[in-house]
PDB file of N, CA and C in Angstrom:
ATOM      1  N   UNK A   1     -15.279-178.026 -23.599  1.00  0.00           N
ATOM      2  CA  UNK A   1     -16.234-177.872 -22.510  1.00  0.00           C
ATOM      3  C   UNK A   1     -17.344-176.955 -23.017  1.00  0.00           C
ATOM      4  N   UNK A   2     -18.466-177.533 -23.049  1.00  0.00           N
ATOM      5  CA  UNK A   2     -19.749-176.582 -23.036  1.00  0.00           C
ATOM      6  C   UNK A   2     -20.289-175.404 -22.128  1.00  0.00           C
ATOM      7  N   UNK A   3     -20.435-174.451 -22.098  1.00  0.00           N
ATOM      8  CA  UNK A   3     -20.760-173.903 -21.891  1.00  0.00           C
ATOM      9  C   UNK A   3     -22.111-173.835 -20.501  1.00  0.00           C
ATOM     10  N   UNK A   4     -22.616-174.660 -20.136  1.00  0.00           N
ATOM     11  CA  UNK A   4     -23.322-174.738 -19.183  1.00  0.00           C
ATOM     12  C   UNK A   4     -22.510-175.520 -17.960  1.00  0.00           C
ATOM     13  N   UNK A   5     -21.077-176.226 -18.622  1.00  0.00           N
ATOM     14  CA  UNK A   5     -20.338-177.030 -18.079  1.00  0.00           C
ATOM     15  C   UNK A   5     -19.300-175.837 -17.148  1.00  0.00           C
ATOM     16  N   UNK A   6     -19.130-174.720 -17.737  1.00  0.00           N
ATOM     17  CA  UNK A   6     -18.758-173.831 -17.201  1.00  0.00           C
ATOM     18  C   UNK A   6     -19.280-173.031 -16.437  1.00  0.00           C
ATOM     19  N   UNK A   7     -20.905-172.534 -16.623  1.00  0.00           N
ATOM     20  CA  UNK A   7     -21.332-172.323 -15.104  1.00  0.00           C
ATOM     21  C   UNK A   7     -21.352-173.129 -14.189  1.00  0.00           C
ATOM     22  N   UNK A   8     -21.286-174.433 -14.602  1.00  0.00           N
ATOM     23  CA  UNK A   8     -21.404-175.097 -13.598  1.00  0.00           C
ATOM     24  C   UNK A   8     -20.209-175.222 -12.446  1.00  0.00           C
ATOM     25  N   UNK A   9     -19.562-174.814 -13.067  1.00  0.00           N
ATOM     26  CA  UNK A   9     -17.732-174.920 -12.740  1.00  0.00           C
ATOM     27  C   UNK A   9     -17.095-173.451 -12.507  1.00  0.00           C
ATOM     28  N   UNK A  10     -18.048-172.638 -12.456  1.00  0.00           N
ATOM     29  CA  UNK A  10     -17.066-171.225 -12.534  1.00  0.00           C
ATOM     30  C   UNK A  10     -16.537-171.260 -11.299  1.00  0.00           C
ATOM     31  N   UNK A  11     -17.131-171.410 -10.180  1.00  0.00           N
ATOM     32  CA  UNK A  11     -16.311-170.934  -8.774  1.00  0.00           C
ATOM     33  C   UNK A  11     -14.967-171.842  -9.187  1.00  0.00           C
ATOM     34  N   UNK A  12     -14.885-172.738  -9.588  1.00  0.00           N
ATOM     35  CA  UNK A  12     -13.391-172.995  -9.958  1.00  0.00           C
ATOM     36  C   UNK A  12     -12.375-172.965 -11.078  1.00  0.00           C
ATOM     37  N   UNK A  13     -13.284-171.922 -12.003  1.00  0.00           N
ATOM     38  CA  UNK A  13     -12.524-171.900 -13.351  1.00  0.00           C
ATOM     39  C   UNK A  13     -12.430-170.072 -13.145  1.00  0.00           C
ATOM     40  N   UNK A  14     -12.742-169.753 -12.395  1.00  0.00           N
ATOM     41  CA  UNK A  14     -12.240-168.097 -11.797  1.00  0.00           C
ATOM     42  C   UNK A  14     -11.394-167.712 -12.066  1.00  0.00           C
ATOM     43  N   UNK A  15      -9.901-168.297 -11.744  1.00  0.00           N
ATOM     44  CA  UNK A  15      -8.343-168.078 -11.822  1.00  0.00           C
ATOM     45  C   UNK A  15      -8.318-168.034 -13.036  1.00  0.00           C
ATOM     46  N   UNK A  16      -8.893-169.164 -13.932  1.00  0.00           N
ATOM     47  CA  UNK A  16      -7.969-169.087 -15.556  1.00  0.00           C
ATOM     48  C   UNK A  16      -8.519-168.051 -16.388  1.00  0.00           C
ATOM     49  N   UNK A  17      -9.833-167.998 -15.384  1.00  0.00           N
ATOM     50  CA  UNK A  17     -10.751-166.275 -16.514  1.00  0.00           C
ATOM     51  C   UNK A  17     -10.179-165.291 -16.196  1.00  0.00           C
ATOM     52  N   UNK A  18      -9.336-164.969 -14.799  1.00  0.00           N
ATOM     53  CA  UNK A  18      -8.490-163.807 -14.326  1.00  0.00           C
ATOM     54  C   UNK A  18      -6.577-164.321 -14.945  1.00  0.00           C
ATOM     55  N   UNK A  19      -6.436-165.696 -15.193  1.00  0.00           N
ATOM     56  CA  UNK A  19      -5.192-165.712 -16.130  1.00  0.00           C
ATOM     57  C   UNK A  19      -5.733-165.631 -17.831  1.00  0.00           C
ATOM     58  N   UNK A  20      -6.385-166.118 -18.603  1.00  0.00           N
ATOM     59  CA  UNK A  20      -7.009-165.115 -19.911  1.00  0.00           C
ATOM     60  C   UNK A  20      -6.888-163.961 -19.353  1.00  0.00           C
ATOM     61  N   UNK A  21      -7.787-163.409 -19.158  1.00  0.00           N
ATOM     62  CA  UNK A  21      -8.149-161.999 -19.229  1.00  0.00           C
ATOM     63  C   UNK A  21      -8.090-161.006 -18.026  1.00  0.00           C
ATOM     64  N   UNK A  22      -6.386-160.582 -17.692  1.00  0.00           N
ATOM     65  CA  UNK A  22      -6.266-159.975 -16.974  1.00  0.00           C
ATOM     66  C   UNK A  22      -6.809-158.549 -16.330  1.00  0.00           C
ATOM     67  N   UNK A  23      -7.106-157.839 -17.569  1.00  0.00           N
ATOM     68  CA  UNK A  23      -8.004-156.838 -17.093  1.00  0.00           C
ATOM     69  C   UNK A  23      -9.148-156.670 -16.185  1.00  0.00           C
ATOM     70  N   UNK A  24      -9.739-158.361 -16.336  1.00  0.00           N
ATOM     71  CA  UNK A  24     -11.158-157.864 -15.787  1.00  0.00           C
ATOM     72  C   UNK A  24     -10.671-158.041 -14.353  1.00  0.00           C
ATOM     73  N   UNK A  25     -11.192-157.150 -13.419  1.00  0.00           N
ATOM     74  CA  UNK A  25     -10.832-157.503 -11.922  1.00  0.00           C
ATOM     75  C   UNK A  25     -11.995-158.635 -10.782  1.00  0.00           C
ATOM     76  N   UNK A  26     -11.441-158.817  -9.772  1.00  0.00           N
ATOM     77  CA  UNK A  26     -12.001-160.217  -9.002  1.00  0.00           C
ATOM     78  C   UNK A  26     -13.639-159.607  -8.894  1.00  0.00           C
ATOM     79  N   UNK A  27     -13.756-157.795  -8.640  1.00  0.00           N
ATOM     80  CA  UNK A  27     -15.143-158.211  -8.581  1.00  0.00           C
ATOM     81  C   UNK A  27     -16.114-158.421 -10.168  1.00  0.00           C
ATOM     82  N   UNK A  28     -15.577-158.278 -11.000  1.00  0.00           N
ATOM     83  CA  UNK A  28     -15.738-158.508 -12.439  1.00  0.00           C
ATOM     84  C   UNK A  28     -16.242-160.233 -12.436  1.00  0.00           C
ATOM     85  N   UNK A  29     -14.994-160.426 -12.180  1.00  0.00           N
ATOM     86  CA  UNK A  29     -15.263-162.332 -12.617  1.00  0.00           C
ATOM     87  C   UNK A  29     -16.355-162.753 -11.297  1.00  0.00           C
ATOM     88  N   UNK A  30     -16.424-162.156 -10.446  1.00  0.00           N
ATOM     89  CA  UNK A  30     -17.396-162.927  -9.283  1.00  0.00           C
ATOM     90  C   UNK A  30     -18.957-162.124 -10.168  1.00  0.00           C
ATOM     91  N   UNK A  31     -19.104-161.017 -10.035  1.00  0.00           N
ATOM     92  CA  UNK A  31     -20.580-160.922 -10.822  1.00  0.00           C
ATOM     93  C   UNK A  31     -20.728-161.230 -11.895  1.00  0.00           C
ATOM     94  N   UNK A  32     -19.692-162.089 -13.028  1.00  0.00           N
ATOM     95  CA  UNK A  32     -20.489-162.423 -14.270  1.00  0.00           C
ATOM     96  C   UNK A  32     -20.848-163.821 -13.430  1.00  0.00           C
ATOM     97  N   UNK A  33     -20.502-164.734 -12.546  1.00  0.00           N
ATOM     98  CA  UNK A  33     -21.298-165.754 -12.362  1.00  0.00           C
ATOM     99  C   UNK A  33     -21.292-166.754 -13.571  1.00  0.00           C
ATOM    100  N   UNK A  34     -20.429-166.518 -14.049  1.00  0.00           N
ATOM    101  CA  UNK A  34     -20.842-167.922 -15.571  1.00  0.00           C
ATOM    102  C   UNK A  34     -21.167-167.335 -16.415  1.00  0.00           C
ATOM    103  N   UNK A  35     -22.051-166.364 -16.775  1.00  0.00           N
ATOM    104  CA  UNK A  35     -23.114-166.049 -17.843  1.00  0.00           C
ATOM    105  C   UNK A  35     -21.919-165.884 -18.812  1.00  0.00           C
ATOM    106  N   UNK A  36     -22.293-166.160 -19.881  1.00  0.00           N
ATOM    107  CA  UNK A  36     -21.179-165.667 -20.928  1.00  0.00           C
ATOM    108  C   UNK A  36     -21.573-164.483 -21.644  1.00  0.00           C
ATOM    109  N   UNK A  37     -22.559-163.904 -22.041  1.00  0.00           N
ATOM    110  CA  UNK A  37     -23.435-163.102 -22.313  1.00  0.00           C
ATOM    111  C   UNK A  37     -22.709-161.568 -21.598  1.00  0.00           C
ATOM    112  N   UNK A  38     -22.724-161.895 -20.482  1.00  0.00           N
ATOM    113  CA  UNK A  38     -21.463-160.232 -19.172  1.00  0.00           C
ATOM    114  C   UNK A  38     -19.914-160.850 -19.277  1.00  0.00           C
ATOM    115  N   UNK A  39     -19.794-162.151 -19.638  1.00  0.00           N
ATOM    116  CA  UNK A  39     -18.320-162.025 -19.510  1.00  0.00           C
ATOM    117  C   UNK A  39     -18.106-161.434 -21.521  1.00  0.00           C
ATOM    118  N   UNK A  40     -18.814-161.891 -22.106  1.00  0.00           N
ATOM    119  CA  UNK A  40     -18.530-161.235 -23.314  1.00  0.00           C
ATOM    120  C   UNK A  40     -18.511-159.785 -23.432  1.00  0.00           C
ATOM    121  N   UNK A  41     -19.449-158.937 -22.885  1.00  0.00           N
ATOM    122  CA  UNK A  41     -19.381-157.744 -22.740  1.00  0.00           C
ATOM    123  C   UNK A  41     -18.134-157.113 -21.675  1.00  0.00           C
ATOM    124  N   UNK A  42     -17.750-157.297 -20.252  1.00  0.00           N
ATOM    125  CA  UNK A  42     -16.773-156.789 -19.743  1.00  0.00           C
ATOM    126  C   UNK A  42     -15.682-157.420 -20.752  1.00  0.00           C
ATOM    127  N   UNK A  43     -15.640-158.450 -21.580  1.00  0.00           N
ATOM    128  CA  UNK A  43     -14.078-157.948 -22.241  1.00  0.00           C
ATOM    129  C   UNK A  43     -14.128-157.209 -23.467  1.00  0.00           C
ATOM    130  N   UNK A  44     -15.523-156.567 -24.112  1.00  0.00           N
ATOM    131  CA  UNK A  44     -15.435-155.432 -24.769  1.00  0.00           C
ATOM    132  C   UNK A  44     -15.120-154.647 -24.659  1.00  0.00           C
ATOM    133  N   UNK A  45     -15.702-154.601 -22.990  1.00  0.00           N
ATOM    134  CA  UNK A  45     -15.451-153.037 -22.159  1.00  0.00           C
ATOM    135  C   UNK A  45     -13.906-152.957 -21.831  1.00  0.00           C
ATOM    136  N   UNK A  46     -13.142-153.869 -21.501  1.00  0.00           N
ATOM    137  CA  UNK A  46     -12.036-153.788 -20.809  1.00  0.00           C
ATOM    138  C   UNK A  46     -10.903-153.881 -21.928  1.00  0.00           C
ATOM    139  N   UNK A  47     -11.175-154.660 -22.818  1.00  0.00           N
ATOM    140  CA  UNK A  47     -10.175-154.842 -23.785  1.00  0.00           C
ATOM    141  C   UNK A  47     -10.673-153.911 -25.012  1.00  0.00           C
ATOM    142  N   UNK A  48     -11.577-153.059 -25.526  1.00  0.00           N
ATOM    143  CA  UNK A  48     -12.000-152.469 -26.250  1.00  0.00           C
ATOM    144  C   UNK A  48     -11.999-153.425 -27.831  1.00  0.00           C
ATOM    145  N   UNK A  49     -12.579-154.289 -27.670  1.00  0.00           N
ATOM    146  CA  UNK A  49     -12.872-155.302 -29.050  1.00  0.00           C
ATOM    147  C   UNK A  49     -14.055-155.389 -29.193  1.00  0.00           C
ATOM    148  N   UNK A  50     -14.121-155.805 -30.546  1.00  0.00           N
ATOM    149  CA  UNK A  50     -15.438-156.228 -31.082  1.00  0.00           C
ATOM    150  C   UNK A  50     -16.222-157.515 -30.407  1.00  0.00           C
ATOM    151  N   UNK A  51     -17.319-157.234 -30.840  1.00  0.00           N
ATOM    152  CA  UNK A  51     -18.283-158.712 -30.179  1.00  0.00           C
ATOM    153  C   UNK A  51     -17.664-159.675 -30.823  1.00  0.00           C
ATOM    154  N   UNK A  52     -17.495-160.360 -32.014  1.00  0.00           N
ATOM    155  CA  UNK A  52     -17.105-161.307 -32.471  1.00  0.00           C
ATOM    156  C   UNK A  52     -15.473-161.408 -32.238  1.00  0.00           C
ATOM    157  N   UNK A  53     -14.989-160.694 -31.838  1.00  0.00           N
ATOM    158  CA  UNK A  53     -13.052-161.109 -31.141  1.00  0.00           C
ATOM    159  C   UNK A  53     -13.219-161.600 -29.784  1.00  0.00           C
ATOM    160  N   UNK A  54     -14.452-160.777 -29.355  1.00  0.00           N
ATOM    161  CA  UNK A  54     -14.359-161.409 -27.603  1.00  0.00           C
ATOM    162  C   UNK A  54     -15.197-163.120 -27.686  1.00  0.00           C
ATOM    163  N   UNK A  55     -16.406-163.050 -28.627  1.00  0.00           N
ATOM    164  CA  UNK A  55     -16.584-164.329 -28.846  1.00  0.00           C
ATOM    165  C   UNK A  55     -15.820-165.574 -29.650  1.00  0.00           C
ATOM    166  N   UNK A  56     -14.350-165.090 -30.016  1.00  0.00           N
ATOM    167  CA  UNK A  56     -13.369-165.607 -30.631  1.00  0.00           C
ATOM    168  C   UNK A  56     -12.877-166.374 -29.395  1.00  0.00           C
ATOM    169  N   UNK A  57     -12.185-165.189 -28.559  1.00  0.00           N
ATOM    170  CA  UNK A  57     -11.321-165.610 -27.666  1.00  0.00           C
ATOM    171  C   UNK A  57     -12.155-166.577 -26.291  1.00  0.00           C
ATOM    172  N   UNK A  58     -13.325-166.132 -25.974  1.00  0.00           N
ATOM    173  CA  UNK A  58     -14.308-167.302 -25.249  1.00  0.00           C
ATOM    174  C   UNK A  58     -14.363-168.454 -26.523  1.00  0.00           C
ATOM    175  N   UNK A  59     -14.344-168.935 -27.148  1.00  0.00           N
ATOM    176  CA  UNK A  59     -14.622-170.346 -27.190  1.00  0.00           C
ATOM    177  C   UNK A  59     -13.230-170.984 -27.466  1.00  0.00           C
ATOM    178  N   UNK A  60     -12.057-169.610 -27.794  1.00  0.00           N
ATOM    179  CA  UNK A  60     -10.771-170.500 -27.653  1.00  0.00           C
ATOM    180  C   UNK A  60     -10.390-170.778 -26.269  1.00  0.00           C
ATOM    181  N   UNK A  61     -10.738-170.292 -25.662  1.00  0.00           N
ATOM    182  CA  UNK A  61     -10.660-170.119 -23.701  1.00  0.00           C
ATOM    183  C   UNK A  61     -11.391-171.923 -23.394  1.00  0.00           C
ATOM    184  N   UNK A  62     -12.666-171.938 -24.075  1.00  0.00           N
ATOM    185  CA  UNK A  62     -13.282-173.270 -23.277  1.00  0.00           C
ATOM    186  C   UNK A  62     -13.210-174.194 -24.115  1.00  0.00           C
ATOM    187  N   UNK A  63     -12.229-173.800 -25.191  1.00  0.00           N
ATOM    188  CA  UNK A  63     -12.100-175.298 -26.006  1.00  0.00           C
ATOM    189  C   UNK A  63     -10.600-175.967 -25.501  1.00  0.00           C
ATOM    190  N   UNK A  64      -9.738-174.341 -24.335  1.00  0.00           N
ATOM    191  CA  UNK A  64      -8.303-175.396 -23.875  1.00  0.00           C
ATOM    192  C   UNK A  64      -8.552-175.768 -22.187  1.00  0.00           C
ATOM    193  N   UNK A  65     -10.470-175.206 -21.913  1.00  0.00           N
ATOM    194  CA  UNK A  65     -10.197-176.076 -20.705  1.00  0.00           C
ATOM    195  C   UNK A  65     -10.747-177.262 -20.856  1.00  0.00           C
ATOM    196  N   UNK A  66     -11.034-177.971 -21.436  1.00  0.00           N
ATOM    197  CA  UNK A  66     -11.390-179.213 -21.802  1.00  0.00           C
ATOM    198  C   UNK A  66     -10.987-180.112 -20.561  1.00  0.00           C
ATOM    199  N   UNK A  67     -11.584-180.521 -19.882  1.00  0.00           N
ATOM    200  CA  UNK A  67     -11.489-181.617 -18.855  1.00  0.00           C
ATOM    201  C   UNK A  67     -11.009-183.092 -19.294  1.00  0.00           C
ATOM    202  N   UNK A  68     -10.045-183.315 -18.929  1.00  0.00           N
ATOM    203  CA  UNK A  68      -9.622-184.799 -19.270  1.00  0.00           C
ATOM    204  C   UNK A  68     -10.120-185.162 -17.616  1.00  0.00           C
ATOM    205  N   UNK A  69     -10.740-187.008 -17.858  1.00  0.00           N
ATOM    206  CA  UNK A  69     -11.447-187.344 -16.563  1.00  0.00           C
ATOM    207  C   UNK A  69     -10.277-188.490 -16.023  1.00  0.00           C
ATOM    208  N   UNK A  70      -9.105-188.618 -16.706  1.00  0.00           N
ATOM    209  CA  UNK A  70      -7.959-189.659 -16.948  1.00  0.00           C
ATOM    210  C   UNK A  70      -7.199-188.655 -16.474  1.00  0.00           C
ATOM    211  N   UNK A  71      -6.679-187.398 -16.406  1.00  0.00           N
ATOM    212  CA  UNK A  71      -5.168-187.406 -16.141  1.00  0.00           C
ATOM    213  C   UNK A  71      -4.687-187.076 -14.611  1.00  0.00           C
ATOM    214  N   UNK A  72      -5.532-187.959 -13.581  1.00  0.00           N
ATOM    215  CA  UNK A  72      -5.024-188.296 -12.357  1.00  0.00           C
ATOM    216  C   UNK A  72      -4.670-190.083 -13.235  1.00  0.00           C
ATOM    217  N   UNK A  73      -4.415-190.283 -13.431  1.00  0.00           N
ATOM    218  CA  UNK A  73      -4.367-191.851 -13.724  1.00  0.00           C
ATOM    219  C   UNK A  73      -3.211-192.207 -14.645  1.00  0.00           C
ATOM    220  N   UNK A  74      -2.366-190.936 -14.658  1.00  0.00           N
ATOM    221  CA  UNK A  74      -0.931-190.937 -15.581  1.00  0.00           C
ATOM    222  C   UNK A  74      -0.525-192.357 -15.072  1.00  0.00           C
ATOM    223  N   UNK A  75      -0.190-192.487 -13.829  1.00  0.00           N
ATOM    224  CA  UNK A  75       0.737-193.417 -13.174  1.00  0.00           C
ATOM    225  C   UNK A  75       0.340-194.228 -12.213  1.00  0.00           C
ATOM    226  N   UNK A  76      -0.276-195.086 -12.371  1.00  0.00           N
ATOM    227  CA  UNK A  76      -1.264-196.003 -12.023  1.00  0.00           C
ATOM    228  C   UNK A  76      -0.294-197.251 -11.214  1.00  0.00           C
ATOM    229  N   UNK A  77      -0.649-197.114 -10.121  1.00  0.00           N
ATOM    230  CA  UNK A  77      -0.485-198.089  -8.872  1.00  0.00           C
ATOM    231  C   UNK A  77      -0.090-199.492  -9.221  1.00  0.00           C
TER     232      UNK A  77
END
């Protein structure tokens, strides 16, 4: 998933940014709003890592939410 695919989607990809990254709290994930730019920085701040570990773990984050547009269709009528 790209990255604009995820603002587009944050009000519902909220939970898995608060299951990743438990530290940050609900009003955390509601003001980054998508931007990846503040969610990269609050998990510097919160997890005390480098820029390039937190930009590690964001693109391993949106490369396992990958949207399949098939898997309501496991078991087909």
């Amino acid at each position: 998933m790209n990255w604009e695919q995820v603002e587009g989607q944050w009000k519902q990809l909220k939970g898995t940014v608060k299951s990743k990254w438990a530290k940050l709290t609900d009003d955390d994930v509601s003001l980054l709003d998508g931007k990846k730019d503040s969610l990269l920085g609050r998990i510097q701040e919160r997890y005390g890592v480098a820029k390039d570990e937190a930009e590690r773990q964001i693109d391993e984050w949106t490369s396992k939410i990958e949207t399949n547009p098939d898997a309501d269709k496991r078991n087909p009528s």
